[in-house]
PDB file of N, CA and C in Angstrom:
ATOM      1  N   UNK A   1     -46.470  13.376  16.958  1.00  0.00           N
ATOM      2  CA  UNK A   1     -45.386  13.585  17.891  1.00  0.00           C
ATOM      3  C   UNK A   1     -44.750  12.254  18.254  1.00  0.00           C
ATOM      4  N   UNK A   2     -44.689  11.304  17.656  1.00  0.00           N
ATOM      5  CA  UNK A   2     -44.183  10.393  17.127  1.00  0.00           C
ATOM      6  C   UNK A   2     -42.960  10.333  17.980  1.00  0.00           C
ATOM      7  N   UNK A   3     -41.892   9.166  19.103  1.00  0.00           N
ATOM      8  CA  UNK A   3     -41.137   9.509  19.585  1.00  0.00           C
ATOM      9  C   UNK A   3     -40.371  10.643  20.517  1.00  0.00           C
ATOM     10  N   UNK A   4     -41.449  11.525  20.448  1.00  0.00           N
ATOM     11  CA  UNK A   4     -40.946  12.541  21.698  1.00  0.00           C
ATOM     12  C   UNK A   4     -41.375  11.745  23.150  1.00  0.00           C
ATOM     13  N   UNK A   5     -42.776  10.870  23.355  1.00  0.00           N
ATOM     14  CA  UNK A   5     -42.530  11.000  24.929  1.00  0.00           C
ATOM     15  C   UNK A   5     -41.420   9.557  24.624  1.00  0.00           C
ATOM     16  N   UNK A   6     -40.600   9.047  25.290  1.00  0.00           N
ATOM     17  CA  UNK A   6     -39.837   8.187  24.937  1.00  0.00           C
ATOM     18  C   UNK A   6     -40.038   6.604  25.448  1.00  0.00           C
ATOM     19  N   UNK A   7     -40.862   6.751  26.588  1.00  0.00           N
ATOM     20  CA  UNK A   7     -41.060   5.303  27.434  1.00  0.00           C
ATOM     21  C   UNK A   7     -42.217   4.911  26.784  1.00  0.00           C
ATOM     22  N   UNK A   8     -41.669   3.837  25.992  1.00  0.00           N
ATOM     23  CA  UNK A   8     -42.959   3.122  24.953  1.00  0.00           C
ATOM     24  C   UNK A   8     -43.226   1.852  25.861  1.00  0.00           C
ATOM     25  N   UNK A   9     -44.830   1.847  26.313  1.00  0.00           N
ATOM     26  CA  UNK A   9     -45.395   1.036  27.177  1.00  0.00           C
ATOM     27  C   UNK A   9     -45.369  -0.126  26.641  1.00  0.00           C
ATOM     28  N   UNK A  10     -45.672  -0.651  25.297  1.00  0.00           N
ATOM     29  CA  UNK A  10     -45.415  -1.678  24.465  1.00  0.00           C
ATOM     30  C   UNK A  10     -43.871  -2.252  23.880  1.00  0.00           C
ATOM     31  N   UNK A  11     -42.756  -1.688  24.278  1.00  0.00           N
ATOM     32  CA  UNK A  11     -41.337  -1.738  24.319  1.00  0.00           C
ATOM     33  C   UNK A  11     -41.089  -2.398  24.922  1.00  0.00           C
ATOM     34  N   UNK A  12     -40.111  -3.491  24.938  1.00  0.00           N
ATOM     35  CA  UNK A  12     -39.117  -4.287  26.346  1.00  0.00           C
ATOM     36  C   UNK A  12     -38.380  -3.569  26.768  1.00  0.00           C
ATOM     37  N   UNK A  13     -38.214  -3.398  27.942  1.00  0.00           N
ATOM     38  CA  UNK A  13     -37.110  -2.837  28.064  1.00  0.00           C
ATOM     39  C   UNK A  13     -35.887  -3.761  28.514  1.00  0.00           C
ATOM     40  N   UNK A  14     -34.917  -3.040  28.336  1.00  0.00           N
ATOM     41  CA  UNK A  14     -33.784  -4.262  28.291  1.00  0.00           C
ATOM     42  C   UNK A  14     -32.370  -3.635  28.709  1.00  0.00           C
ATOM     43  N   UNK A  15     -31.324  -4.510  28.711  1.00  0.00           N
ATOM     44  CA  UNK A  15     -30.421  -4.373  29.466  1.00  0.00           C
ATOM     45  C   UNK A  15     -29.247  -4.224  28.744  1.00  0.00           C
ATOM     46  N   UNK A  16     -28.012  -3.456  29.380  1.00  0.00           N
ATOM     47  CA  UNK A  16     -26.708  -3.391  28.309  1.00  0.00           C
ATOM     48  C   UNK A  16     -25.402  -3.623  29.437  1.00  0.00           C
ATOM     49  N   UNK A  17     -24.396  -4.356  29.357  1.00  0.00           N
ATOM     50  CA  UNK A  17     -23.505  -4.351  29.809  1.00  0.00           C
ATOM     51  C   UNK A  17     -22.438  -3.593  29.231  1.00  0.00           C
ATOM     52  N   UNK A  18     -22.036  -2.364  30.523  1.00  0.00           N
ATOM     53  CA  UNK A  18     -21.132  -0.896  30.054  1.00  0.00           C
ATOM     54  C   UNK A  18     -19.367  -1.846  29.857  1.00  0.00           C
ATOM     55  N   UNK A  19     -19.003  -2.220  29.025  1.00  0.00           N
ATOM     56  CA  UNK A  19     -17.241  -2.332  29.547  1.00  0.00           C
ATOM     57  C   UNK A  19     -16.288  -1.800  28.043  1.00  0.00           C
ATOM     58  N   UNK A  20     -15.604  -1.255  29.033  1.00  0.00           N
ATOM     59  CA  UNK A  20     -14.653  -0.119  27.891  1.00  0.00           C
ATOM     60  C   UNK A  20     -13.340  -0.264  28.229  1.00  0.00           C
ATOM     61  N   UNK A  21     -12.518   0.031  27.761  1.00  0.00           N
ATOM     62  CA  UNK A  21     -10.854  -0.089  28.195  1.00  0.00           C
ATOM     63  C   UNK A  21     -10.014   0.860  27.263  1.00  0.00           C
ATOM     64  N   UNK A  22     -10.053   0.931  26.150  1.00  0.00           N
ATOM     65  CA  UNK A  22      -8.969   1.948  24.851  1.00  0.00           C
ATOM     66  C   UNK A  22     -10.184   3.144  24.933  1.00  0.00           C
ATOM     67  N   UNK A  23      -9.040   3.772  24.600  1.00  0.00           N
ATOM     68  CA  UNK A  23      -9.643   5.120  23.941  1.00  0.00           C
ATOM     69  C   UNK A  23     -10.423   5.219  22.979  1.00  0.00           C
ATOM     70  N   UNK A  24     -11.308   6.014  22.774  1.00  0.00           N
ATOM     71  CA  UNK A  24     -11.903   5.595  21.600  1.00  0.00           C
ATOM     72  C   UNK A  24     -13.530   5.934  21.718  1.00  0.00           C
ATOM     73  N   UNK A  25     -14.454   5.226  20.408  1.00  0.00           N
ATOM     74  CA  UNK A  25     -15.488   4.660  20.647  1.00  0.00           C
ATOM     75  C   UNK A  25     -15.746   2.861  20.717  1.00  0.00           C
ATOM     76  N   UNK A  26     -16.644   2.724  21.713  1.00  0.00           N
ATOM     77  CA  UNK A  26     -16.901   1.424  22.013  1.00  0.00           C
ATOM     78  C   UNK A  26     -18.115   0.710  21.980  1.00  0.00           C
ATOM     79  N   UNK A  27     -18.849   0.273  21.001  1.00  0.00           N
ATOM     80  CA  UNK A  27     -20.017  -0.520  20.711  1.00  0.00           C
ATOM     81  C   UNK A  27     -20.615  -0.613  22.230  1.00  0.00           C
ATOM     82  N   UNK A  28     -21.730  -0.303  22.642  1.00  0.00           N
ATOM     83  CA  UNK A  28     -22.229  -0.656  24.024  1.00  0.00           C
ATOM     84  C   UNK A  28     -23.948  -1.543  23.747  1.00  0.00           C
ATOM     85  N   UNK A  29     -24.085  -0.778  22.337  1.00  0.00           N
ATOM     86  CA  UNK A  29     -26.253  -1.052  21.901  1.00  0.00           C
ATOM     87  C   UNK A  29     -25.943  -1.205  20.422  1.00  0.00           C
ATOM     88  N   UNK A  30     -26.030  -2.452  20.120  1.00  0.00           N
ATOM     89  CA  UNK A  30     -25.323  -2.439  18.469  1.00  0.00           C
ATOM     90  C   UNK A  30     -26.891  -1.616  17.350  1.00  0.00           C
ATOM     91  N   UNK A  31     -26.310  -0.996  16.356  1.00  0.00           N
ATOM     92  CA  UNK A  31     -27.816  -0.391  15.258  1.00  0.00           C
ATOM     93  C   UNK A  31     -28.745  -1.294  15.507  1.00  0.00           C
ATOM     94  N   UNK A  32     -29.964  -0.989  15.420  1.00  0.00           N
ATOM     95  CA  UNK A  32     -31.159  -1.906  14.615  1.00  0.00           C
ATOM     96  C   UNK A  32     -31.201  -0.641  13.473  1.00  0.00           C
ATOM     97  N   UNK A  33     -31.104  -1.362  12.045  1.00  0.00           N
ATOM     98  CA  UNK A  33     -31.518  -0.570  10.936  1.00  0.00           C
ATOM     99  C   UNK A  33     -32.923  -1.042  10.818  1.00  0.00           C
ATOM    100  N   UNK A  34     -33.439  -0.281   9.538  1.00  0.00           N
ATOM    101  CA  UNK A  34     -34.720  -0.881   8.788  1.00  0.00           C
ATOM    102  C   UNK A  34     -35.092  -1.807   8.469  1.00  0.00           C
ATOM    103  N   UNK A  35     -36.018  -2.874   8.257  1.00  0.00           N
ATOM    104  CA  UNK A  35     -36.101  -3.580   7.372  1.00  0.00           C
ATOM    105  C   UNK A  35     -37.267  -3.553   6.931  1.00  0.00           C
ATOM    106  N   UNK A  36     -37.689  -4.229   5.463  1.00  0.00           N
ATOM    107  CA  UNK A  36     -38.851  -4.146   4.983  1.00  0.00           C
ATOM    108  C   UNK A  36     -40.385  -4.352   5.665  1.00  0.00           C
ATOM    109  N   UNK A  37     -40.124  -4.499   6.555  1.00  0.00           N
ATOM    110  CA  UNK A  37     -41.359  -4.437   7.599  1.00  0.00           C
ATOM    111  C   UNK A  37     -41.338  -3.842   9.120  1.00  0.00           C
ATOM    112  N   UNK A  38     -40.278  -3.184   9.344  1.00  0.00           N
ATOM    113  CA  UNK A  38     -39.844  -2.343  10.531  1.00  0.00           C
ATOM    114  C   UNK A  38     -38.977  -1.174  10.090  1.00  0.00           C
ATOM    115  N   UNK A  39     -39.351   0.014  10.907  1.00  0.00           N
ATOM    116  CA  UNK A  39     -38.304   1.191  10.522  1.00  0.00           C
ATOM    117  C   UNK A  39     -36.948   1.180  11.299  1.00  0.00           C
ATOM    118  N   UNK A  40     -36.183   1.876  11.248  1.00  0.00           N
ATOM    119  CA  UNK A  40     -34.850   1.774  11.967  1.00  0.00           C
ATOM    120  C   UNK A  40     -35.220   1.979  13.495  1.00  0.00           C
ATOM    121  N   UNK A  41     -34.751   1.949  14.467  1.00  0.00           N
ATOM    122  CA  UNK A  41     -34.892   2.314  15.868  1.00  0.00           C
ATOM    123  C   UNK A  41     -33.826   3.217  16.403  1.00  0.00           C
ATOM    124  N   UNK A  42     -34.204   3.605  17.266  1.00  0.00           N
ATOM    125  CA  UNK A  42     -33.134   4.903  18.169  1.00  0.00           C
ATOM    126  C   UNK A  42     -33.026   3.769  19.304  1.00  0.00           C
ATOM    127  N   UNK A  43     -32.388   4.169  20.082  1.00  0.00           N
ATOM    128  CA  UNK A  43     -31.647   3.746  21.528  1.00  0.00           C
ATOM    129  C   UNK A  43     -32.289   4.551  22.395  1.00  0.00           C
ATOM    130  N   UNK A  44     -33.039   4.451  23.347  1.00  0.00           N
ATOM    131  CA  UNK A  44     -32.825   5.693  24.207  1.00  0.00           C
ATOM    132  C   UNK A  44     -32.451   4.979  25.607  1.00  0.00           C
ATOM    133  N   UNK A  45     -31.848   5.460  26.154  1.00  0.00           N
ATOM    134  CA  UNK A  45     -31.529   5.187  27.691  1.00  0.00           C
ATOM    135  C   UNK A  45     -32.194   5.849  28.741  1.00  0.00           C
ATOM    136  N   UNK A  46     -32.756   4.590  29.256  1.00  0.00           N
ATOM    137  CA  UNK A  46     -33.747   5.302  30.581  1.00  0.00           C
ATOM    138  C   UNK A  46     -32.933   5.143  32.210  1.00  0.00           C
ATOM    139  N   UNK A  47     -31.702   4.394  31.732  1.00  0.00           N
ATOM    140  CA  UNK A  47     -30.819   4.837  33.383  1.00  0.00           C
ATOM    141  C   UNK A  47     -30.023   3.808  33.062  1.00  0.00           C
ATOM    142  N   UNK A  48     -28.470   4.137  34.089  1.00  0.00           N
ATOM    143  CA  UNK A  48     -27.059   3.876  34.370  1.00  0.00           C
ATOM    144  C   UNK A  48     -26.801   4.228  35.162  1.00  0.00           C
ATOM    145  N   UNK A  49     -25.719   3.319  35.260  1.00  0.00           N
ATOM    146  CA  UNK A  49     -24.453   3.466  36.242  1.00  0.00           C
ATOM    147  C   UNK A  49     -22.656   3.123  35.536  1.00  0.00           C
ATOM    148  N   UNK A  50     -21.955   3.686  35.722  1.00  0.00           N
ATOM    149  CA  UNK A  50     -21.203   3.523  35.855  1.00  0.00           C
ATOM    150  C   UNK A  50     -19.679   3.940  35.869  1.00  0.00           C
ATOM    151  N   UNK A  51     -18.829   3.413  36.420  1.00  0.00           N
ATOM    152  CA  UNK A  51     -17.339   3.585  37.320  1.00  0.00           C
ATOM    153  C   UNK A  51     -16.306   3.202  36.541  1.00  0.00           C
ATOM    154  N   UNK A  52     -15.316   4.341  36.725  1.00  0.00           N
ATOM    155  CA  UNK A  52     -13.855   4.364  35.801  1.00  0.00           C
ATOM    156  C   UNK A  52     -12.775   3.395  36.783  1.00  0.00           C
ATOM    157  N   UNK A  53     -12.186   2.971  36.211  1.00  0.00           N
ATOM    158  CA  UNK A  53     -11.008   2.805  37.487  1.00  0.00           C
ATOM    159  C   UNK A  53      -9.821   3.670  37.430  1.00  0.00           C
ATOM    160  N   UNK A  54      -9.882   4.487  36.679  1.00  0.00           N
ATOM    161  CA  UNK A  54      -8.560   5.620  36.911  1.00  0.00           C
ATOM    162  C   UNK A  54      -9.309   6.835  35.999  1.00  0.00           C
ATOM    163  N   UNK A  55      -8.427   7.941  36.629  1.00  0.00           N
ATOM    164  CA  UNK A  55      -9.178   9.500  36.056  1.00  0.00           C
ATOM    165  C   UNK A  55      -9.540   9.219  34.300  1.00  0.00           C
ATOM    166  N   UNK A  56     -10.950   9.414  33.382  1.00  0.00           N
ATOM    167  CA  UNK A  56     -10.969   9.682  32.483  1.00  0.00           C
ATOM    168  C   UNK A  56     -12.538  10.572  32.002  1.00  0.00           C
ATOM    169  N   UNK A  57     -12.679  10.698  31.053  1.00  0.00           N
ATOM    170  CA  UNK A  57     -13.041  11.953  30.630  1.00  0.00           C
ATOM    171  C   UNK A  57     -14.222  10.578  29.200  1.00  0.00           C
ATOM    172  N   UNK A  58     -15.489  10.862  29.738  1.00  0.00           N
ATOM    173  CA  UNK A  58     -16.602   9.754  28.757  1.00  0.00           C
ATOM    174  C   UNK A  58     -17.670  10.812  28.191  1.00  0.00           C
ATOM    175  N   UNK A  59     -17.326  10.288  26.611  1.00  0.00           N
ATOM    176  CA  UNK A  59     -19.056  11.137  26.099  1.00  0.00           C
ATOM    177  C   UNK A  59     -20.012   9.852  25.835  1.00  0.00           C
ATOM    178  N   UNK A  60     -21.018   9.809  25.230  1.00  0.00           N
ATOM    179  CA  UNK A  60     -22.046   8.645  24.677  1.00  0.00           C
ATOM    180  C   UNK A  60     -22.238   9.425  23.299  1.00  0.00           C
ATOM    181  N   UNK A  61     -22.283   8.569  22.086  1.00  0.00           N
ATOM    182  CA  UNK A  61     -22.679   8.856  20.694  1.00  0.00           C
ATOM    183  C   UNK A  61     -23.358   7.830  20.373  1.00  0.00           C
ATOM    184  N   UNK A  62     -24.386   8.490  19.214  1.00  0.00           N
ATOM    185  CA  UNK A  62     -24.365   8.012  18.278  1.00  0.00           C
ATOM    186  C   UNK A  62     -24.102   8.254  17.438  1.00  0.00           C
ATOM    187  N   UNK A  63     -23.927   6.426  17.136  1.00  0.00           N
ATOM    188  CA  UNK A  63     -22.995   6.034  16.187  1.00  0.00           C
ATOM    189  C   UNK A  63     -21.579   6.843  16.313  1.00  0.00           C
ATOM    190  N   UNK A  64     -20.628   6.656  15.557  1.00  0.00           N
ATOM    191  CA  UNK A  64     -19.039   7.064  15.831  1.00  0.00           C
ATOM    192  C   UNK A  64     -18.976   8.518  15.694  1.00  0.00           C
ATOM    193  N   UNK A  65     -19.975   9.511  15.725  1.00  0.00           N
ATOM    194  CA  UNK A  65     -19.231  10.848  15.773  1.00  0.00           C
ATOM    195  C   UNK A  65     -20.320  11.667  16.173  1.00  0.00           C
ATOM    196  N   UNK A  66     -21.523  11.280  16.602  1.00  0.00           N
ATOM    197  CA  UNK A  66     -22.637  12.793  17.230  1.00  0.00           C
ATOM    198  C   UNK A  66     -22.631  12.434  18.294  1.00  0.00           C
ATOM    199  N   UNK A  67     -21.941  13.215  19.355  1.00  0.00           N
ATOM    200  CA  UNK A  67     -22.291  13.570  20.675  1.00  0.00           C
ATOM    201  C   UNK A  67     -23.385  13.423  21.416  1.00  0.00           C
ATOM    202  N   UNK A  68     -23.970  12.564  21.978  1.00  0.00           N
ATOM    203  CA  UNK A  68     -25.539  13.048  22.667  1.00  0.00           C
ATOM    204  C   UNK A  68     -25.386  13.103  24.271  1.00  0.00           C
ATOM    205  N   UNK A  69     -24.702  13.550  24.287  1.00  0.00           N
ATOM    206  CA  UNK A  69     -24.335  13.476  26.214  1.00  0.00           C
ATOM    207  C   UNK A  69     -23.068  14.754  26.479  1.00  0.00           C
ATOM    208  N   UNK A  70     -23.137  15.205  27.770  1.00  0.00           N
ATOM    209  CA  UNK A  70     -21.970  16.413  27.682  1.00  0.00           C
ATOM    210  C   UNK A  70     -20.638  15.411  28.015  1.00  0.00           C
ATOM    211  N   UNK A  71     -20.013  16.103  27.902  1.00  0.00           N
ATOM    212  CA  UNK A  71     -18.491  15.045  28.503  1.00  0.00           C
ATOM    213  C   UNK A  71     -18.353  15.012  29.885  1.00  0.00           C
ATOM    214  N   UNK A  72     -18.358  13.922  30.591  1.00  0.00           N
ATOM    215  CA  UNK A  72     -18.143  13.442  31.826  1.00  0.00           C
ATOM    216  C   UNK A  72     -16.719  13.046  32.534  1.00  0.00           C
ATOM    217  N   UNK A  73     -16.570  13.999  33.371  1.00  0.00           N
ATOM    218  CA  UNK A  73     -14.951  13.608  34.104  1.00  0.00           C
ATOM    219  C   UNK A  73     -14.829  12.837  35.178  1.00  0.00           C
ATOM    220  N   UNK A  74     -14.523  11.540  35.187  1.00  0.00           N
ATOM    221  CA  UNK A  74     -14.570  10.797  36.012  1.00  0.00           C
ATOM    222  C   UNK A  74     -12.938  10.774  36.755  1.00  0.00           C
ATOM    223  N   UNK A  75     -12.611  11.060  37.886  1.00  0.00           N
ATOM    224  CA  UNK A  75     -11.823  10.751  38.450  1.00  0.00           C
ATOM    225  C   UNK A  75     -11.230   9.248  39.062  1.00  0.00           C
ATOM    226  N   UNK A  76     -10.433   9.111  39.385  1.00  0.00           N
ATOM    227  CA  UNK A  76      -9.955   7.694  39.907  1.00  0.00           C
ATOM    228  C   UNK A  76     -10.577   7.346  41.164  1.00  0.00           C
ATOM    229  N   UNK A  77     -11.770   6.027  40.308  1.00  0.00           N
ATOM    230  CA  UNK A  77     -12.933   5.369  40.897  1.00  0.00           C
ATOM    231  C   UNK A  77     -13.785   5.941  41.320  1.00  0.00           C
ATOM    232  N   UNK A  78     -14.181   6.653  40.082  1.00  0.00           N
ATOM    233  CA  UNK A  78     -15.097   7.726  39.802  1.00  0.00           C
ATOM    234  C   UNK A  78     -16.176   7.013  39.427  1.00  0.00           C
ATOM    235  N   UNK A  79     -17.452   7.441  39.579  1.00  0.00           N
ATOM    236  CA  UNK A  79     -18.319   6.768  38.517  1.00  0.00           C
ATOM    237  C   UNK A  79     -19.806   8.212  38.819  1.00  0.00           C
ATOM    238  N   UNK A  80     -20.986   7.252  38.745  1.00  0.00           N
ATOM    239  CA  UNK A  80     -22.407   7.945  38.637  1.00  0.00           C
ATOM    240  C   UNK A  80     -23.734   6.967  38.391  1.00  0.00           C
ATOM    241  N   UNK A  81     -24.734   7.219  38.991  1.00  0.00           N
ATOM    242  CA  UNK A  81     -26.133   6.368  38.648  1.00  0.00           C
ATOM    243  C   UNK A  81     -26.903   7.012  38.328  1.00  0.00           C
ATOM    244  N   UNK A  82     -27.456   7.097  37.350  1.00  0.00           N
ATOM    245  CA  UNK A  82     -28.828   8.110  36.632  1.00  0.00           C
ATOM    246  C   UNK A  82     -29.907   7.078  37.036  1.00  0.00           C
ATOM    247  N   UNK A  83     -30.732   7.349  37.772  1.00  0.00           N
ATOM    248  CA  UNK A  83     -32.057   7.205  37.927  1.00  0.00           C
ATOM    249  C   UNK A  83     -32.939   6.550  36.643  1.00  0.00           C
ATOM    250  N   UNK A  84     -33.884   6.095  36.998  1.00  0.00           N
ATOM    251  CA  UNK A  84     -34.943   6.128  35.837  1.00  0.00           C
ATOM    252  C   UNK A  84     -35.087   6.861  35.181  1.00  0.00           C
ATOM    253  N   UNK A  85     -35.349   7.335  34.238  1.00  0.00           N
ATOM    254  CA  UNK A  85     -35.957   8.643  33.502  1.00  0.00           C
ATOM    255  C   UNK A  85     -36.533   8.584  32.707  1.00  0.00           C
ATOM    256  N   UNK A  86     -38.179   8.406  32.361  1.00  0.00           N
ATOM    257  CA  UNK A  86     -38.935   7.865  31.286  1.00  0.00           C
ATOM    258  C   UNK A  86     -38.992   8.830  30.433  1.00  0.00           C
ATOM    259  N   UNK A  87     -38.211   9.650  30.317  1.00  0.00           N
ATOM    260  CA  UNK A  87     -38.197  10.233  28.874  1.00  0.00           C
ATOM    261  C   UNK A  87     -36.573  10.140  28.218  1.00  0.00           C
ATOM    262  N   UNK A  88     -35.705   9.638  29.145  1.00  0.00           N
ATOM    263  CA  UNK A  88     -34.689   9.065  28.464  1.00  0.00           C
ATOM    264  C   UNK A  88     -33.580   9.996  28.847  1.00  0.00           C
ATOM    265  N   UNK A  89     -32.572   9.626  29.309  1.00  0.00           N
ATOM    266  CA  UNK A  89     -31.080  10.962  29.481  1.00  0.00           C
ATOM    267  C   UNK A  89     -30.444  11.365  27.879  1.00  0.00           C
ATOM    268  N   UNK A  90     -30.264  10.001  27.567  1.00  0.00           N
ATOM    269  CA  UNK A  90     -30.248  10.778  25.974  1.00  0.00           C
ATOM    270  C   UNK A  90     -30.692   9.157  24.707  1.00  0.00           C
ATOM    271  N   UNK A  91     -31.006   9.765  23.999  1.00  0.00           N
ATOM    272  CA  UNK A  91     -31.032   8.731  22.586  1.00  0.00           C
ATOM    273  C   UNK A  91     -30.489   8.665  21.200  1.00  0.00           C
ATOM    274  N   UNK A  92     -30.127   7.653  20.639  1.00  0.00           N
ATOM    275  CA  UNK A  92     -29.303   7.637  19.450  1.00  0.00           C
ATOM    276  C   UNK A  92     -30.223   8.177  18.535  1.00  0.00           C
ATOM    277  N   UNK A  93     -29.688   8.324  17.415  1.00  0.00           N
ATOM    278  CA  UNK A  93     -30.606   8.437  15.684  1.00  0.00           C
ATOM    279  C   UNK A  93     -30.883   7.477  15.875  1.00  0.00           C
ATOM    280  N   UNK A  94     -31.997   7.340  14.828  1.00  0.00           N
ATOM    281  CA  UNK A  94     -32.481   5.970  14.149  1.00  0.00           C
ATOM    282  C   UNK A  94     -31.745   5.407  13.115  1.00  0.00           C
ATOM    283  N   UNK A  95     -31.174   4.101  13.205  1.00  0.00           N
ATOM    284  CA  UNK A  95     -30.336   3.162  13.303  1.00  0.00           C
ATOM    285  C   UNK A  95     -29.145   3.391  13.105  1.00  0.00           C
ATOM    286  N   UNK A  96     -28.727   4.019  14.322  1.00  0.00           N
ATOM    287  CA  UNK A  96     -27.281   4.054  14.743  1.00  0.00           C
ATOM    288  C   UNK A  96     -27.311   3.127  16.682  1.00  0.00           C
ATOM    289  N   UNK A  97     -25.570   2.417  16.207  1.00  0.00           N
ATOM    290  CA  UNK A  97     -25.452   2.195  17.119  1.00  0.00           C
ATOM    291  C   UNK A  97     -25.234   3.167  18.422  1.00  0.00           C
ATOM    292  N   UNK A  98     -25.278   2.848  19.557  1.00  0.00           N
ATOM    293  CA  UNK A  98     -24.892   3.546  21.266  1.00  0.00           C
ATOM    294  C   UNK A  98     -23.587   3.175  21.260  1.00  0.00           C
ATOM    295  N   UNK A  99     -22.441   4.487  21.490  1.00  0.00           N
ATOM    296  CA  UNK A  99     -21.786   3.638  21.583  1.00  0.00           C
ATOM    297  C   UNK A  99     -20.658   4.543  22.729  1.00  0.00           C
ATOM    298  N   UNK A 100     -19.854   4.369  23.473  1.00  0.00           N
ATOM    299  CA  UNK A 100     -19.139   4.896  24.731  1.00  0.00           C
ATOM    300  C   UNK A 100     -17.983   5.349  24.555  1.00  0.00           C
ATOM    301  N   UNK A 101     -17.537   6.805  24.597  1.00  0.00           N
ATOM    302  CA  UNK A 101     -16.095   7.230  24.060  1.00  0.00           C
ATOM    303  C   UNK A 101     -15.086   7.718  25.003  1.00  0.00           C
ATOM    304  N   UNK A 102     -14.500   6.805  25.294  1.00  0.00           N
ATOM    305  CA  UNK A 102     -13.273   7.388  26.239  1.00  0.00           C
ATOM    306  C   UNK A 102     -12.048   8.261  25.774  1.00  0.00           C
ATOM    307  N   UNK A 103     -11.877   9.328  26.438  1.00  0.00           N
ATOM    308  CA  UNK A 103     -10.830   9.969  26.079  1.00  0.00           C
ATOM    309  C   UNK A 103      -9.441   9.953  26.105  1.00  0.00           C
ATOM    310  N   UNK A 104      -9.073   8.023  27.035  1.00  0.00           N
ATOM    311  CA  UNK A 104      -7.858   7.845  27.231  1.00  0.00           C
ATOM    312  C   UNK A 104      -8.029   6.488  28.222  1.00  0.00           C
ATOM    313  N   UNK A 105      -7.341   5.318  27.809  1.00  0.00           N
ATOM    314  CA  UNK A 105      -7.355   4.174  28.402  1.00  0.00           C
ATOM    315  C   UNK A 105      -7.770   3.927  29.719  1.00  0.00           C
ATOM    316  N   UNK A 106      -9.093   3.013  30.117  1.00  0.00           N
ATOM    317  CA  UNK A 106      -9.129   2.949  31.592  1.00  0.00           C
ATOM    318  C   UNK A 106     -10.180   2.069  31.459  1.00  0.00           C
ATOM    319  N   UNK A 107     -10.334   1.143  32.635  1.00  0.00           N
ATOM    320  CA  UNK A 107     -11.402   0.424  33.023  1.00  0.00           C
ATOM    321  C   UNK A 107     -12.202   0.771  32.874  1.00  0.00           C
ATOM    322  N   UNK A 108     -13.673   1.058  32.474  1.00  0.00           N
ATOM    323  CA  UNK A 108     -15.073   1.711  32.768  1.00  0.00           C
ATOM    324  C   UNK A 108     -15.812   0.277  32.627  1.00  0.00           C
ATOM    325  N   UNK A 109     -16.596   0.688  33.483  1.00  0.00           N
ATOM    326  CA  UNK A 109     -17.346  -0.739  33.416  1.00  0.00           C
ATOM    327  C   UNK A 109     -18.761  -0.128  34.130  1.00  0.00           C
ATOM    328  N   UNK A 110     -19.862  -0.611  33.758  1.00  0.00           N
ATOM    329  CA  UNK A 110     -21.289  -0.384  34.566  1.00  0.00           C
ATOM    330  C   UNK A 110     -22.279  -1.313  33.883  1.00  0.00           C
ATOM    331  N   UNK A 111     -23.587  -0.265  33.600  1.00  0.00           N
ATOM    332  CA  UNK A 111     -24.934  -1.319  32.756  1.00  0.00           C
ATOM    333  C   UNK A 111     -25.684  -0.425  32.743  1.00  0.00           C
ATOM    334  N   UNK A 112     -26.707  -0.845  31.958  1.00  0.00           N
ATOM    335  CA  UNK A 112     -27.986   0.380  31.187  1.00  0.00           C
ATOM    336  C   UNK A 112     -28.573  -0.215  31.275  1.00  0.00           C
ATOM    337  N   UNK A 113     -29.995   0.466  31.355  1.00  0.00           N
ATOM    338  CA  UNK A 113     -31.403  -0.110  30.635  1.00  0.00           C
ATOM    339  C   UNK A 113     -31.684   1.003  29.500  1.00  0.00           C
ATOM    340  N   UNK A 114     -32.761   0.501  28.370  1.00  0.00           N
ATOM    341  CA  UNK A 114     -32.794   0.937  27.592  1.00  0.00           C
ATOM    342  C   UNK A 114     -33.908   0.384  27.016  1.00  0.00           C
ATOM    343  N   UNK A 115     -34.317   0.941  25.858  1.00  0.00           N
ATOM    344  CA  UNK A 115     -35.628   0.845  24.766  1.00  0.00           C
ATOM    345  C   UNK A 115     -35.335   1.089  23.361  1.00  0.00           C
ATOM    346  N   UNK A 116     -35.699   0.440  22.616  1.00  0.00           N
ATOM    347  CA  UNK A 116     -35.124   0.276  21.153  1.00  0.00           C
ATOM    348  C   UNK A 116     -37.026   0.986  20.939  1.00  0.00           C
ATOM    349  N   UNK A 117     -37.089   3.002  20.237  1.00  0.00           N
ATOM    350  CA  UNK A 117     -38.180   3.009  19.977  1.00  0.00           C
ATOM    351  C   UNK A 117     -38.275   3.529  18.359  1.00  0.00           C
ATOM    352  N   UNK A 118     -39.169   3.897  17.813  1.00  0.00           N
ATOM    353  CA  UNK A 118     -39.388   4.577  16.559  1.00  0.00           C
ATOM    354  C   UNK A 118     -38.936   6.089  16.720  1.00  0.00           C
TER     355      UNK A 118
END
């Protein structure tokens, strides 16, 4: 069961600075792929925050096109803080980047913690 509980005690955990502006997707946790002596890693996020500065509409993927989060409507100076959550709000594939999709130009700005696990 390999990767189901998600808070790996032997993991760093570590930090991401949220900032977005175009529409789009936006690099937030760049891939770790494979390499010949490590397997690829997932992303998982164990908590956030963060605030739009005008009404927009945010999913989280991985990588540029799977959804792993519902779509979030943030209104003007809107935002949200997820708690800790040691099993993670959501996580990428293995080695795909995290990355933040706005549905239409706006400030977003916050920060993550996170765990790069198997």
């Amino acid at each position: 069961m390999k990767g189901d509980f998600l808070y790996y005690a032997g993991a760093p955990v570590k930090h991401a600075k949220i900032e977005a502006t175009a529409s789009g997707n936006t690099a937030i946790v760049a891939a770790v792929a494979a390499t010949a002596t490590n397997p690829a890693r997932r992303i998982a996020v164990l908590s956030l925050s963060i605030v739009a500065g005008t009404a927009v509409g945010v999913e989280w993927r991985s990588g540029t096109t799977t959804v792993i989060s519902g779509k979030q409507e943030y209104p003007d100076a809107g935002g949200i803080v997820r708690a800790h959550n040691p099993m993670a709000w959501f996580k990428t594939a293995p080695g795909e980047a995290l990355n933040i999709n706005l549905d239409g130009a706006s400030q977003v700005g916050g920060e993550l913690v996170y765990q790069l696990i198997e």
